[in-house]
PDB file of N, CA and C in Angstrom:
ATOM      1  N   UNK A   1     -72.873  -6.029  29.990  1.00  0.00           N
ATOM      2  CA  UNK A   1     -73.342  -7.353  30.273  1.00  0.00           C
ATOM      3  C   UNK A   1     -74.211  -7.320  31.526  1.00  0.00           C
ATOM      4  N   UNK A   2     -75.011  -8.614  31.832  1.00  0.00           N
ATOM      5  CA  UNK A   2     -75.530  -8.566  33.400  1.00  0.00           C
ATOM      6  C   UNK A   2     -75.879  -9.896  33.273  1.00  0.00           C
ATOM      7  N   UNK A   3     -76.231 -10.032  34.996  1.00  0.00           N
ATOM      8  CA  UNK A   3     -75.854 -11.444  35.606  1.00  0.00           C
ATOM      9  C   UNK A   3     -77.312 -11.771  35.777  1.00  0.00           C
ATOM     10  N   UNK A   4     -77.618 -13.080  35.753  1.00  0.00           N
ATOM     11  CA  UNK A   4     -78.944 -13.346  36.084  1.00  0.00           C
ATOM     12  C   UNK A   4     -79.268 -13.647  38.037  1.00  0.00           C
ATOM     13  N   UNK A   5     -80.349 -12.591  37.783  1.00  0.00           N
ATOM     14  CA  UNK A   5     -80.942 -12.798  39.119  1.00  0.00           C
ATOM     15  C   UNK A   5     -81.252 -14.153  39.918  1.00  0.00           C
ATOM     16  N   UNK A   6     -80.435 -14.745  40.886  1.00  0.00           N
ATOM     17  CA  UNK A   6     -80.451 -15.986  41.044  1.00  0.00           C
ATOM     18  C   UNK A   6     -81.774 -16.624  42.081  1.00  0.00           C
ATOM     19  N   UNK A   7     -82.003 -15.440  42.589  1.00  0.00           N
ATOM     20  CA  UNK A   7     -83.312 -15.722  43.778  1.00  0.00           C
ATOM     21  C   UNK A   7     -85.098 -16.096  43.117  1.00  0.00           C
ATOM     22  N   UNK A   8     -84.514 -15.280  41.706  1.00  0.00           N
ATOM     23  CA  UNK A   8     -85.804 -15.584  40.678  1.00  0.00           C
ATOM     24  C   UNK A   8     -85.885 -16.920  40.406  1.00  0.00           C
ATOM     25  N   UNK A   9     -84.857 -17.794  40.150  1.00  0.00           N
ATOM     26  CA  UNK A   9     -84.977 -19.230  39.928  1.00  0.00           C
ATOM     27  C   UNK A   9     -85.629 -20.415  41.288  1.00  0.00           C
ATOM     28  N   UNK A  10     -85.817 -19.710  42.054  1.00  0.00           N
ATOM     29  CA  UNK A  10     -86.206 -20.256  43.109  1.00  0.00           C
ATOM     30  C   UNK A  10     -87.943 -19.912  43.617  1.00  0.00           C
ATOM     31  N   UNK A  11     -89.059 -21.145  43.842  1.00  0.00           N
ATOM     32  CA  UNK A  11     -90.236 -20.287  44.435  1.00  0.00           C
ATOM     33  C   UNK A  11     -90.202 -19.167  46.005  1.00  0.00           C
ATOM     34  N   UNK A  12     -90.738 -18.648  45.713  1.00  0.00           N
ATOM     35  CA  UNK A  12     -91.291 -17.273  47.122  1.00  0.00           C
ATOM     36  C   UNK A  12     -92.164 -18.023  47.829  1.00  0.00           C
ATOM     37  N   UNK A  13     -92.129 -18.584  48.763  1.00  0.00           N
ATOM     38  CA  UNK A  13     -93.024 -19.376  49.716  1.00  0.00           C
ATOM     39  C   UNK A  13     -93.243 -18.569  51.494  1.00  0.00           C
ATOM     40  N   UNK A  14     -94.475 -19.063  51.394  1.00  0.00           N
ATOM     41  CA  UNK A  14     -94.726 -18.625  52.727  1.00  0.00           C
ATOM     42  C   UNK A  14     -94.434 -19.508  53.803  1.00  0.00           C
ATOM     43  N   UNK A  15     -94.741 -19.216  55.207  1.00  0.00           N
ATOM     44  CA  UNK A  15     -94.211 -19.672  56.486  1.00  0.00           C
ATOM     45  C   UNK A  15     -95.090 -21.513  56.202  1.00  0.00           C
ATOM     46  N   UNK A  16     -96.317 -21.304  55.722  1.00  0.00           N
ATOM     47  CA  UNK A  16     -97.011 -22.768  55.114  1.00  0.00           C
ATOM     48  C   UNK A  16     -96.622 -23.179  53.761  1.00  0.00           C
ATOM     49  N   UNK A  17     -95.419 -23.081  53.793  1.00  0.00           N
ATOM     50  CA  UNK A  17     -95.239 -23.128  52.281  1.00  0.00           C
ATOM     51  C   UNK A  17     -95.618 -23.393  51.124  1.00  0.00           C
ATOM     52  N   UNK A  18     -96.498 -22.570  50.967  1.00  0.00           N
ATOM     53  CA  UNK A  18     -97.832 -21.963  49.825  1.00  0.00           C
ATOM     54  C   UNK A  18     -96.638 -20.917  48.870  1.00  0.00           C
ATOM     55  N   UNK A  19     -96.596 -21.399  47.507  1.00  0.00           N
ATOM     56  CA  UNK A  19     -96.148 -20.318  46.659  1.00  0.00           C
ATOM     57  C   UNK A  19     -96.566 -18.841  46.893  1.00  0.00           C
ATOM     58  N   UNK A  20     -96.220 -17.541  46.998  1.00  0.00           N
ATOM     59  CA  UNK A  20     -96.411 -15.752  46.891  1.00  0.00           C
ATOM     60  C   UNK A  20     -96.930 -16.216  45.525  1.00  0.00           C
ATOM     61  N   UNK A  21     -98.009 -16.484  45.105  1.00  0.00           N
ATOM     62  CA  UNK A  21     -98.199 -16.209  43.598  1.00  0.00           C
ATOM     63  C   UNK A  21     -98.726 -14.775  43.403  1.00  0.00           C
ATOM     64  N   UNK A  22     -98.475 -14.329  42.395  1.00  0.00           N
ATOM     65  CA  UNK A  22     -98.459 -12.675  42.115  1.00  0.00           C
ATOM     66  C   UNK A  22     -97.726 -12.031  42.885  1.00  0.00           C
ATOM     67  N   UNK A  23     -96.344 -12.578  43.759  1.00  0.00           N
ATOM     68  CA  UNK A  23     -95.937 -11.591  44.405  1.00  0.00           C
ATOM     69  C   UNK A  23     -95.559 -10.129  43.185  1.00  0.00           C
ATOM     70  N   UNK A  24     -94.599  -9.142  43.680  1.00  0.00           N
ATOM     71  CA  UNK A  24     -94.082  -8.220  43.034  1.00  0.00           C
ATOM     72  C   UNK A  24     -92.950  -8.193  43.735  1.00  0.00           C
ATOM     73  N   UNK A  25     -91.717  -7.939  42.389  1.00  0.00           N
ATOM     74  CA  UNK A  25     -90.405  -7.224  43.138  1.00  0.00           C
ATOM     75  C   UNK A  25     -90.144  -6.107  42.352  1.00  0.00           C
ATOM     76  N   UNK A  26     -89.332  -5.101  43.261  1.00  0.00           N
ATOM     77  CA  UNK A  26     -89.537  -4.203  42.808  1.00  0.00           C
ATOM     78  C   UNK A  26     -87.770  -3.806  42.267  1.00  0.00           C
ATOM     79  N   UNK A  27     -87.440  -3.194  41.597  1.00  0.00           N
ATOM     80  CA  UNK A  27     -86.136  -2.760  41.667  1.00  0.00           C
ATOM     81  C   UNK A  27     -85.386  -1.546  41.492  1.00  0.00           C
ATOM     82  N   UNK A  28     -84.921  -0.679  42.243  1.00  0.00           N
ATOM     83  CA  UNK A  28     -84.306   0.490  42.371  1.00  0.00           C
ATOM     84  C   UNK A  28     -83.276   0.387  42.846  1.00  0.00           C
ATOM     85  N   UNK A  29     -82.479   1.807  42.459  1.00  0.00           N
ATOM     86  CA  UNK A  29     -80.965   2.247  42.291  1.00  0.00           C
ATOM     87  C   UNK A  29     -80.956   2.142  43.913  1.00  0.00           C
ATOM     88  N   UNK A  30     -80.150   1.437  44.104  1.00  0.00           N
ATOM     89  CA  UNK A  30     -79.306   1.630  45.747  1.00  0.00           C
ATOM     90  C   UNK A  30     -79.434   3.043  46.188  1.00  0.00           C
ATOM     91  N   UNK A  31     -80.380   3.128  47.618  1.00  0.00           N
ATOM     92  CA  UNK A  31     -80.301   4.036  48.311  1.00  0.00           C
ATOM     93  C   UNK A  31     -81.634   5.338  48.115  1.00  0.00           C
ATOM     94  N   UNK A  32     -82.431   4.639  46.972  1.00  0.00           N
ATOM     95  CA  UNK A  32     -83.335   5.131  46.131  1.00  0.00           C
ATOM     96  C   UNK A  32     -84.854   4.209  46.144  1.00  0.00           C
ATOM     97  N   UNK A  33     -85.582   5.041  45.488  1.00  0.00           N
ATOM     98  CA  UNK A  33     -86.900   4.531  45.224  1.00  0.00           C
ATOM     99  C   UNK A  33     -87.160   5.008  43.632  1.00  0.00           C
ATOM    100  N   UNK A  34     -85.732   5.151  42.808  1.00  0.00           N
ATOM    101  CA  UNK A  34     -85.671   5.625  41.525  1.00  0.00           C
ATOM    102  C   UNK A  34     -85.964   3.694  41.394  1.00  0.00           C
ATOM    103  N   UNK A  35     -86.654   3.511  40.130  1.00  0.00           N
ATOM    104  CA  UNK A  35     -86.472   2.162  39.596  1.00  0.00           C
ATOM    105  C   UNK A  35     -85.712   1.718  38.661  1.00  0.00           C
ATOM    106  N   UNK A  36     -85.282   0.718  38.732  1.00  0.00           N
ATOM    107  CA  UNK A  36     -83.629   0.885  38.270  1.00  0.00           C
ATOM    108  C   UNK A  36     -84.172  -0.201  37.038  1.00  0.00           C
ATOM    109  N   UNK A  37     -84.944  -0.525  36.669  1.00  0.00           N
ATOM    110  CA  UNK A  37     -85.651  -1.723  35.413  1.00  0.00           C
ATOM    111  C   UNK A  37     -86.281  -1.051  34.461  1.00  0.00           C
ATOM    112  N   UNK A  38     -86.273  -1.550  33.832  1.00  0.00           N
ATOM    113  CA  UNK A  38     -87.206  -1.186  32.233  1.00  0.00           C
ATOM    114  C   UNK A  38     -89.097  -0.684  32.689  1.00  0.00           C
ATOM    115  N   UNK A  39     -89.345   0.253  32.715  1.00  0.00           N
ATOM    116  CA  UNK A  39     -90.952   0.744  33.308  1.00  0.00           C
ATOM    117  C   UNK A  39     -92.193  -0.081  32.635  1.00  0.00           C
ATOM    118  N   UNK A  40     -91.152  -1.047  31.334  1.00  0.00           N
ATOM    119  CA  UNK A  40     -92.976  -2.175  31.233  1.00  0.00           C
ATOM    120  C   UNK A  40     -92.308  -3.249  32.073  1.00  0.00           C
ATOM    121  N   UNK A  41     -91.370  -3.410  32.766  1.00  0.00           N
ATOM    122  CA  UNK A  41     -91.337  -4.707  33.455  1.00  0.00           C
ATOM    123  C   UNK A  41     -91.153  -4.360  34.997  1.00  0.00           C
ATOM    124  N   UNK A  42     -92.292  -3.231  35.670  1.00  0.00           N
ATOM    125  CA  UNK A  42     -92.011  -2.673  36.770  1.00  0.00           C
ATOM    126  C   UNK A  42     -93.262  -2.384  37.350  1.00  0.00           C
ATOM    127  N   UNK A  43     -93.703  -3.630  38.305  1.00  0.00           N
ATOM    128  CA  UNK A  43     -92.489  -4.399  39.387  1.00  0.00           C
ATOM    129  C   UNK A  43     -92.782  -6.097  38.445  1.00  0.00           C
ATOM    130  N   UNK A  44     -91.543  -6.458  38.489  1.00  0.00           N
ATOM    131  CA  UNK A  44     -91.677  -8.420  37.899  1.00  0.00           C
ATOM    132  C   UNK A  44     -92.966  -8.942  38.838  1.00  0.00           C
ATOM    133  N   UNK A  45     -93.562  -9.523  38.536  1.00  0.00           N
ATOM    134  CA  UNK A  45     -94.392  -9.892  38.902  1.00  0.00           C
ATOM    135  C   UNK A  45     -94.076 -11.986  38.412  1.00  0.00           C
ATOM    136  N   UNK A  46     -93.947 -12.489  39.931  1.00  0.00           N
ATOM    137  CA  UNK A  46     -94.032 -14.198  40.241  1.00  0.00           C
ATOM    138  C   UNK A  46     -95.322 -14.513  39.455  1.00  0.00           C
ATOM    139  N   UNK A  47     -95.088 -16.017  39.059  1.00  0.00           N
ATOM    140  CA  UNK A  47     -96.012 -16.775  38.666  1.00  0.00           C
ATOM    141  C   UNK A  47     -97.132 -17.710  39.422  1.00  0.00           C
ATOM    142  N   UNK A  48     -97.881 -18.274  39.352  1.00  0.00           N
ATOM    143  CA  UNK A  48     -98.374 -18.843  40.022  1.00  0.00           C
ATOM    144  C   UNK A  48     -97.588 -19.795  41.325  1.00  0.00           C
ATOM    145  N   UNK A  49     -96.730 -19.920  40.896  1.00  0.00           N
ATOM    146  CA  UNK A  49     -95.512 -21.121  41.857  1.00  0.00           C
ATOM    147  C   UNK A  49     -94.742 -20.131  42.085  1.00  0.00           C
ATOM    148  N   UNK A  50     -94.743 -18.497  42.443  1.00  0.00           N
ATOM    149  CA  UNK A  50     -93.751 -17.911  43.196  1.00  0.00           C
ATOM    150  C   UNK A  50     -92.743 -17.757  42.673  1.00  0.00           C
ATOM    151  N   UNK A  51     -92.433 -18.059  41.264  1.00  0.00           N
ATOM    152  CA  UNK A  51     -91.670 -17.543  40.712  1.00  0.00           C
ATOM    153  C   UNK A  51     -91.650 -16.700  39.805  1.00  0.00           C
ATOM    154  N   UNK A  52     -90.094 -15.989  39.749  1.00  0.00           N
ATOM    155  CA  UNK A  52     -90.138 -14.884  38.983  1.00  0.00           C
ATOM    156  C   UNK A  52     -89.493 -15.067  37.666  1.00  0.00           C
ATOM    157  N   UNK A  53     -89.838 -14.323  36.620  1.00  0.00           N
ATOM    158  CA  UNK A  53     -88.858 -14.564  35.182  1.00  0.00           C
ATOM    159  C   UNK A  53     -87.830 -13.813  35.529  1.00  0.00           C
ATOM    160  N   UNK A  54     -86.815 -14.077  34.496  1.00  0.00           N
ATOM    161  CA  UNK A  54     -85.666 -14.147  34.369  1.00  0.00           C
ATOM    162  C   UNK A  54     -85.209 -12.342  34.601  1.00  0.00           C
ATOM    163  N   UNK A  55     -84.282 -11.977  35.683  1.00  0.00           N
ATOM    164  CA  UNK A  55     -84.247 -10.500  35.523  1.00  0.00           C
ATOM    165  C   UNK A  55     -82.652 -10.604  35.590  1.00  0.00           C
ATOM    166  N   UNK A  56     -82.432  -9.888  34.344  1.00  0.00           N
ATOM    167  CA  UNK A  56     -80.544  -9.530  34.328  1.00  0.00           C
ATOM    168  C   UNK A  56     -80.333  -8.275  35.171  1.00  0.00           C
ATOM    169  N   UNK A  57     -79.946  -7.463  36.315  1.00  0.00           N
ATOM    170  CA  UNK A  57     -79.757  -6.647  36.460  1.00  0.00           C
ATOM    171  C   UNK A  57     -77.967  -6.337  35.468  1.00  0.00           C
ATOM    172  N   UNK A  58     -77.896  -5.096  36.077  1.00  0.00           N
ATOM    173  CA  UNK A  58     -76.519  -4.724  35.167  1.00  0.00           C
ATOM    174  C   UNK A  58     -75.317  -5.216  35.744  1.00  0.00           C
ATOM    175  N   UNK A  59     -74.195  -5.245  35.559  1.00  0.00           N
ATOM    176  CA  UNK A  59     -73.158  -5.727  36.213  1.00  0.00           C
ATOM    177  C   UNK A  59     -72.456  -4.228  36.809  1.00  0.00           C
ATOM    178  N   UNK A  60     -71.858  -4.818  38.345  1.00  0.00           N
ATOM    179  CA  UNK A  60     -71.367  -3.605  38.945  1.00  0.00           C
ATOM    180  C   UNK A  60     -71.791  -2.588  39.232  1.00  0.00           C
ATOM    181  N   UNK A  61     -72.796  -2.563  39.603  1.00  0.00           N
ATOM    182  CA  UNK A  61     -73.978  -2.006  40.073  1.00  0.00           C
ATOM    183  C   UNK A  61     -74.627  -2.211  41.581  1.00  0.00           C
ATOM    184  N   UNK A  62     -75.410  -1.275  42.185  1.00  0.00           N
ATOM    185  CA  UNK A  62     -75.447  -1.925  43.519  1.00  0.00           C
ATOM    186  C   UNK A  62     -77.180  -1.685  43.144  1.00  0.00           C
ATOM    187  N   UNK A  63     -77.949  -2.426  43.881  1.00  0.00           N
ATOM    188  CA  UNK A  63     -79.380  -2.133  44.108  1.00  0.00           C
ATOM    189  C   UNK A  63     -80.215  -2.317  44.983  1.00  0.00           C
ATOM    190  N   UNK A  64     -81.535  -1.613  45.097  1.00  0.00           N
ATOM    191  CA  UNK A  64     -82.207  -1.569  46.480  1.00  0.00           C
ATOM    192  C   UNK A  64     -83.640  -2.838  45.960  1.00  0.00           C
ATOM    193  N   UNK A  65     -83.643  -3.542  46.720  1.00  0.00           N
ATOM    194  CA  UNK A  65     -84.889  -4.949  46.121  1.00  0.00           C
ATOM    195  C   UNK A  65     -85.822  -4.867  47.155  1.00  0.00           C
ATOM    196  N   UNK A  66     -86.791  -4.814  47.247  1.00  0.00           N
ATOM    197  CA  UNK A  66     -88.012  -5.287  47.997  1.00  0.00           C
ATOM    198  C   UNK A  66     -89.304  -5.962  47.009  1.00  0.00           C
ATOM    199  N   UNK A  67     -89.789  -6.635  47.364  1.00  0.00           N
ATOM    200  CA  UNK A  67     -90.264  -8.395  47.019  1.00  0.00           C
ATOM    201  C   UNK A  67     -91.764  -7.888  47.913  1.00  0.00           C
ATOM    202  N   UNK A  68     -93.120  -7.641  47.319  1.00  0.00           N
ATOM    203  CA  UNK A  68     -94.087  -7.776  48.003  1.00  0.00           C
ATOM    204  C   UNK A  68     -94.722  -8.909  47.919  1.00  0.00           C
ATOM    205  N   UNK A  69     -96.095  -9.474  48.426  1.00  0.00           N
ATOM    206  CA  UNK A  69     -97.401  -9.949  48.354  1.00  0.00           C
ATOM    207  C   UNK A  69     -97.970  -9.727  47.396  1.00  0.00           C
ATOM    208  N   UNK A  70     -99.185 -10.505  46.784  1.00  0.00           N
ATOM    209  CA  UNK A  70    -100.057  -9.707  45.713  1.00  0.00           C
ATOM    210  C   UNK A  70    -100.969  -8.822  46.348  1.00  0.00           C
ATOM    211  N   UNK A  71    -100.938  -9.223  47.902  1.00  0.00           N
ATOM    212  CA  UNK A  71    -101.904  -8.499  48.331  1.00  0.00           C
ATOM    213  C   UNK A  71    -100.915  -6.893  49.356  1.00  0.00           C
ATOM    214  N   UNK A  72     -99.881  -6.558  48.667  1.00  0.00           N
ATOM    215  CA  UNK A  72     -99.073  -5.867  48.542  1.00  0.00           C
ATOM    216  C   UNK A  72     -98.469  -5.633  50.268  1.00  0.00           C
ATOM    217  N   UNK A  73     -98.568  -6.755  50.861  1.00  0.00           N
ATOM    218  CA  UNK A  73     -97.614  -6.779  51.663  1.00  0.00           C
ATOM    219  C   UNK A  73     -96.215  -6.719  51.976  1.00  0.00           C
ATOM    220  N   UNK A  74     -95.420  -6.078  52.144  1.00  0.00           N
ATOM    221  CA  UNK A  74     -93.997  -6.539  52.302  1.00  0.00           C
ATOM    222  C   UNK A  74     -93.239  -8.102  52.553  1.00  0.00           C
ATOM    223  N   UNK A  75     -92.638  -8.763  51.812  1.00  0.00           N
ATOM    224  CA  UNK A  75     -92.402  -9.708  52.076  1.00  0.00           C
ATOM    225  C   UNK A  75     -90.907  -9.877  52.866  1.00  0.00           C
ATOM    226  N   UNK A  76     -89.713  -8.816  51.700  1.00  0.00           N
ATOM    227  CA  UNK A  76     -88.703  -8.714  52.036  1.00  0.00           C
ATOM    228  C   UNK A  76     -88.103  -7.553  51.521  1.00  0.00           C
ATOM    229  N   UNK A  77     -87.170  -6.730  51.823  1.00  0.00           N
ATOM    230  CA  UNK A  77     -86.047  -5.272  51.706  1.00  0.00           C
ATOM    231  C   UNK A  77     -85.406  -5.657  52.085  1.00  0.00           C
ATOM    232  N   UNK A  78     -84.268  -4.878  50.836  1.00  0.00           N
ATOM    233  CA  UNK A  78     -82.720  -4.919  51.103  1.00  0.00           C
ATOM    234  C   UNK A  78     -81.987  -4.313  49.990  1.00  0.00           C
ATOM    235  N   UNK A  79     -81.042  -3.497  51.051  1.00  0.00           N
ATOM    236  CA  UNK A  79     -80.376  -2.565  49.896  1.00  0.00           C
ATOM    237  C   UNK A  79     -79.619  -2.528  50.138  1.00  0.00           C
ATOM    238  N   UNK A  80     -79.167  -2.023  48.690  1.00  0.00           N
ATOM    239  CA  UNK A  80     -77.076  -2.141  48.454  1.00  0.00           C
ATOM    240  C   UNK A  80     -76.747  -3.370  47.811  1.00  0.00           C
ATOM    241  N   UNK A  81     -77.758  -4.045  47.057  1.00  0.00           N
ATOM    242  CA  UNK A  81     -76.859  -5.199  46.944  1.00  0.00           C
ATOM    243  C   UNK A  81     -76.017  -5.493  45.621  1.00  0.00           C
ATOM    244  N   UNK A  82     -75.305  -6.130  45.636  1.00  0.00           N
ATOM    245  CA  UNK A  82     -74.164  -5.829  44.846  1.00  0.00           C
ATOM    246  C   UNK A  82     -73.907  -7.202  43.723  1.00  0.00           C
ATOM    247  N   UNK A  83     -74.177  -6.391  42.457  1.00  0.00           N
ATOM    248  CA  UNK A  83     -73.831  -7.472  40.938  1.00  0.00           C
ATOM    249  C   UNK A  83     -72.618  -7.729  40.750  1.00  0.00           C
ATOM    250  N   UNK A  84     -72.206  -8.656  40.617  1.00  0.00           N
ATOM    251  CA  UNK A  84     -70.433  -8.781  40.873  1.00  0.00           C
ATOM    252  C   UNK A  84     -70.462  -8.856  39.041  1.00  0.00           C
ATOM    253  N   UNK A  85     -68.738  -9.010  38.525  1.00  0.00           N
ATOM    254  CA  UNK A  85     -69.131  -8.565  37.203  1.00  0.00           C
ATOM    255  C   UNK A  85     -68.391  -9.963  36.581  1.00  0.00           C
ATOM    256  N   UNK A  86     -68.464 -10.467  35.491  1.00  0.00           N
ATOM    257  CA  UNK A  86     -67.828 -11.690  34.737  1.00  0.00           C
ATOM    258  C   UNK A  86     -66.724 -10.935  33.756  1.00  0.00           C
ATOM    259  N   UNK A  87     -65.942  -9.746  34.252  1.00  0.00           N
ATOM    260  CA  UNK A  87     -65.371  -9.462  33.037  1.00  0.00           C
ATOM    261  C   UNK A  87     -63.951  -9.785  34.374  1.00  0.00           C
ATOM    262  N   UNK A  88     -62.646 -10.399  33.498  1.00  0.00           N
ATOM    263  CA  UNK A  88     -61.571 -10.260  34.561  1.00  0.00           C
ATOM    264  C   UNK A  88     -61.032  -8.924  33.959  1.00  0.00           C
ATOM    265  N   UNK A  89     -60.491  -8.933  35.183  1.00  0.00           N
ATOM    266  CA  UNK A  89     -59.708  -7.501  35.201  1.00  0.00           C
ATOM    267  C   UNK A  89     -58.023  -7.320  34.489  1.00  0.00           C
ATOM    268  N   UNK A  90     -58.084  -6.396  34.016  1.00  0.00           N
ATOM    269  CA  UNK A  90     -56.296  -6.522  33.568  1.00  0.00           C
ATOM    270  C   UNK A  90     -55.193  -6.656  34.693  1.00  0.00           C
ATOM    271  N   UNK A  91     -54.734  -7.232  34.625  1.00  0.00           N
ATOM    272  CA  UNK A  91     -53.332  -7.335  35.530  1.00  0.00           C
ATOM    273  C   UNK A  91     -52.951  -5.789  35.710  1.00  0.00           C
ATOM    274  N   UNK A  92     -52.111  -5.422  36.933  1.00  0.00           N
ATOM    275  CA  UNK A  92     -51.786  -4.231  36.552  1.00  0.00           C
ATOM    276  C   UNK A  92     -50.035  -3.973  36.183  1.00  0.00           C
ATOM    277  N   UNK A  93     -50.360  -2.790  35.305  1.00  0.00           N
ATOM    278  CA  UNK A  93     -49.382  -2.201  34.388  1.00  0.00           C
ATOM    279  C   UNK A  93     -48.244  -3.118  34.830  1.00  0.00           C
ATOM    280  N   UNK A  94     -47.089  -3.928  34.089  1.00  0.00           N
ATOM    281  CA  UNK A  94     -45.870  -4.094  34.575  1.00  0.00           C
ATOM    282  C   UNK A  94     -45.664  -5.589  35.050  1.00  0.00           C
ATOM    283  N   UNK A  95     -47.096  -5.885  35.970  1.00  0.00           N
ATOM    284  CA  UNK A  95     -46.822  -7.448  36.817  1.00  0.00           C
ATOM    285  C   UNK A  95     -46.862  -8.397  35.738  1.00  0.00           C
ATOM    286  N   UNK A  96     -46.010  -9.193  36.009  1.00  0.00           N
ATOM    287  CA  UNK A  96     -45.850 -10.479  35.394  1.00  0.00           C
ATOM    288  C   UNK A  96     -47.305 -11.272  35.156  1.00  0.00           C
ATOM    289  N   UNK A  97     -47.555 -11.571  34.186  1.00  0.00           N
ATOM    290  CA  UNK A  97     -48.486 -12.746  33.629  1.00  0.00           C
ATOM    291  C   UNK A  97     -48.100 -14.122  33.485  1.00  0.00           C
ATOM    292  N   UNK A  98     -49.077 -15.170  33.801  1.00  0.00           N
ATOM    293  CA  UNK A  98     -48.923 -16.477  33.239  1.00  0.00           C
ATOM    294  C   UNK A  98     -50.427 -17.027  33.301  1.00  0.00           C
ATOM    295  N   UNK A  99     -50.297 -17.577  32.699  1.00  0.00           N
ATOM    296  CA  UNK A  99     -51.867 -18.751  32.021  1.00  0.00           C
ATOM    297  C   UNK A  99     -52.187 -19.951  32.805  1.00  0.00           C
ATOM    298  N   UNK A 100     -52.785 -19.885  33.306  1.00  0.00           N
ATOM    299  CA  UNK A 100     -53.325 -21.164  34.299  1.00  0.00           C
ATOM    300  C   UNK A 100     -54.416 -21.589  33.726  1.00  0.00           C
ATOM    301  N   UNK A 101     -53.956 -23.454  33.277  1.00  0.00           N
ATOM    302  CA  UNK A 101     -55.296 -23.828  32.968  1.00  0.00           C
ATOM    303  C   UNK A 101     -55.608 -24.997  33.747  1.00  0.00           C
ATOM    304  N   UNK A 102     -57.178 -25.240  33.593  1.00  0.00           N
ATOM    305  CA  UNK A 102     -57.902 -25.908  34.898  1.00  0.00           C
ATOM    306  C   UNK A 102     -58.271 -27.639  34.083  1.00  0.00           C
TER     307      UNK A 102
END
């Protein structure tokens, strides 16, 4: 499974808050400059309004993101970051269970 990238739903704006249109993000394996995305969708490339389409990374996974300019400036880096996962986990071996509903 994988989680949707939540920063993509949001525009990339500058300090005049002017949309990054054409920014690029880029995405690689934590700790790497391996690219951790599909090589026709590399780097996502924002829309005119700074935004980006929809990117699932994988679940449980960590990754390294940097976000340029069109005019291939650095905008933002950061690595390690971490896909949390939607699967629950089994109880372990033995502990008591009960069902909580909301």
């Amino acid at each position: 499974m994988s989680i949707l990238w939540e920063r993509g739903l949001v525009p990339w704006l500058n300090a005049s808050a002017t949309p990054y249109s054409g920014a690029q993000a880029y995405f690689y394996d934590a700790g790497t400059l391996t690219p951790h995305c599909d090589p026709e969708r590399f780097p996502v490339v924002a829309n005119s309004g700074g935004m980006f389409p929809p990117v699932f990374p994988a679940e449980q996974i960590h990754y390294h993101l940097r976000i340029e300019d069109a005019g291939v400036s650095t905008i933002w880096v950061v690595d390690n970051i971490s896909v949390p996962t939607t699967v629950v986990p089994d109880p372990p071996s033995g502990a008591p269970t009960r069902n909580i509903w909301c």
